[in-house]
Protein backbone atom coordinates (compact mmCIF):
# COMPACT_ATOMS: atom_id res chain seq x y z
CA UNK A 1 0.00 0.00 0.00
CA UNK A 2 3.11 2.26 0.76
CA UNK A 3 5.71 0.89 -1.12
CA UNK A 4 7.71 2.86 -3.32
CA UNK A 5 7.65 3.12 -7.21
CA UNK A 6 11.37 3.23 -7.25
CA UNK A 7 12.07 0.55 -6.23
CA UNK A 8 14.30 1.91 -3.34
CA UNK A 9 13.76 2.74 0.22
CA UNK A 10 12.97 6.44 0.66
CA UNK A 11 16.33 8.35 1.89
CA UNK A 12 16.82 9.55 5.72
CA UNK A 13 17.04 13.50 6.08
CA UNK A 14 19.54 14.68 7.41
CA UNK A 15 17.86 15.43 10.86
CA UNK A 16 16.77 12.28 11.51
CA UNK A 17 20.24 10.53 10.53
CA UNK A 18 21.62 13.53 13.39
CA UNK A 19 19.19 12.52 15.85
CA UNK A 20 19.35 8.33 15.02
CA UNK A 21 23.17 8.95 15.04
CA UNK A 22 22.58 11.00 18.87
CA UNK A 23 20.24 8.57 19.93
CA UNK A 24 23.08 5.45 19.53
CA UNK A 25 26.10 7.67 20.91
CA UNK A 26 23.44 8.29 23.98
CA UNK A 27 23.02 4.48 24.29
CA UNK A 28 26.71 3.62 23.89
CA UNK A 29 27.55 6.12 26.41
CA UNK A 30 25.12 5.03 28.80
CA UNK A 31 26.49 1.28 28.26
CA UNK A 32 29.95 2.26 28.79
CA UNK A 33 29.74 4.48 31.67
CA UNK A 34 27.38 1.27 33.19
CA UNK A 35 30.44 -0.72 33.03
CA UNK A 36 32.37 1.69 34.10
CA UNK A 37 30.79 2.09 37.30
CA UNK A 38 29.95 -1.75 37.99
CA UNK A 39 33.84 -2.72 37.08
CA UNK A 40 35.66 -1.70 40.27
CA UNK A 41 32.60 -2.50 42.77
CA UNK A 42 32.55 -5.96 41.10
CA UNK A 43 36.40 -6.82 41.16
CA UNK A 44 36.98 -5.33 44.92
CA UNK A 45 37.05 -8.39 47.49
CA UNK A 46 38.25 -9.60 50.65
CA UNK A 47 40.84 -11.83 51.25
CA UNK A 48 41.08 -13.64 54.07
CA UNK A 49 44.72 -15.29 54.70
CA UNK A 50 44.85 -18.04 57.12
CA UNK A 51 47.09 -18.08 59.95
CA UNK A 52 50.45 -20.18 58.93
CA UNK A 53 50.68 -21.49 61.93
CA UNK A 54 49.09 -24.64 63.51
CA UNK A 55 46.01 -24.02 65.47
CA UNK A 56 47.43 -25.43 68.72
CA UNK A 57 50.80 -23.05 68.39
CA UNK A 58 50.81 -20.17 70.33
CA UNK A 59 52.67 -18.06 67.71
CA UNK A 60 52.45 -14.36 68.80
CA UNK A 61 50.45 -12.65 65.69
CA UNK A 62 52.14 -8.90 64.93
CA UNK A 63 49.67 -6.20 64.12
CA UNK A 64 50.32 -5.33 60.65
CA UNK A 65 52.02 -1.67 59.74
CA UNK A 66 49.78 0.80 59.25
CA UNK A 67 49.47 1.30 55.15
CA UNK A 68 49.69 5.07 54.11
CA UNK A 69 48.12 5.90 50.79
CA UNK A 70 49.73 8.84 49.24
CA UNK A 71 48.34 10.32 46.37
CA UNK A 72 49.92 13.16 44.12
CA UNK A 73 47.23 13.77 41.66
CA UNK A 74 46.47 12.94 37.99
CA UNK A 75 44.08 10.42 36.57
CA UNK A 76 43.89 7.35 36.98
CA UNK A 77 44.65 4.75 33.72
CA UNK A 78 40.71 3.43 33.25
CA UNK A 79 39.54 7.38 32.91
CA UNK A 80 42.20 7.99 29.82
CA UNK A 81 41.29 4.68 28.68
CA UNK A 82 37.45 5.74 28.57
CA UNK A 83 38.06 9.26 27.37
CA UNK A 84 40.37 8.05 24.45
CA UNK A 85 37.42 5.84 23.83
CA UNK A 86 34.64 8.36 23.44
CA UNK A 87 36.92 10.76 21.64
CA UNK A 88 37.57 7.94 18.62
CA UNK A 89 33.77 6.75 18.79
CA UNK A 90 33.09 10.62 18.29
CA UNK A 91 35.60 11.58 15.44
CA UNK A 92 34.66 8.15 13.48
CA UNK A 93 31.01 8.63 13.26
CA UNK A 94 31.58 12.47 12.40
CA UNK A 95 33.79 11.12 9.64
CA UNK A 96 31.24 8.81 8.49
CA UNK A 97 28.51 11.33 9.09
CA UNK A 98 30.25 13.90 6.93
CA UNK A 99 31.51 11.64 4.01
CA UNK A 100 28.10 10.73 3.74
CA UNK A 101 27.14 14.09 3.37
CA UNK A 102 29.35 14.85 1.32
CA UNK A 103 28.58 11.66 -1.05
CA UNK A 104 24.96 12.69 -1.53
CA UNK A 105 25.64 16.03 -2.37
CA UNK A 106 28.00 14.47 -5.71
CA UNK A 107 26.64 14.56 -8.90
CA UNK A 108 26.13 11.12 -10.70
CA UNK A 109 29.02 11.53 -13.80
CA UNK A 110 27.83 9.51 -16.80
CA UNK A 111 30.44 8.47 -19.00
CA UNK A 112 29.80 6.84 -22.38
């Protein structure tokens, strides 16, 4: 009832190939920012070590030292990796984006 008489599928506008190309950048960087956030929860645990020692020794146990955490800035490794991410995801569907663009706006040449 609505087919075409070309023959062809009817041809996205512009718009809506901006706003289907939005819509799957939203939905990627939902995903990865998901996985981003479940990643460290999921891989921190507790070990428990068991004493070395016989359970009928009396070995004196030593507290451990106390552990200082000292921090002098930057980013941490997962962040660049993420960031680089995004930033190639970005430039290669604006390259695609644009060379489409810029194919539909060529003139068929007929030779012959």
């Amino acid at each position: 009832m609505f087919t075409s008489t070309t023959g062809r599928a009817p041809r996205l506008s512009a718009g809506a190939w901006l706003r289907r190309i939005t819509a799957v950048l939203a939905a990627v960087t939902g995903c990865v920012l998901a996985w981003a956030a479940v990643v460290p929860a999921a891989s921190a645990a507790t070990l428990v070590i068991p004493n070395p020692g016989r359970a009928g020794d009396a070995i004196p146990t030593v507290a451990p030292a106390p552990v200082r955490v000292i921090t002098a800035g930057g980013m941490p490794g997962w962040q660049i990796t993420l960031i680089a991410a995004a930033a190639a995801l970005a430039a290669a569907t604006a390259a695609v984006f644009l060379d489409r663009a810029r194919a539909s706006r060529r003139t068929a040449s007929i030779t012959g």
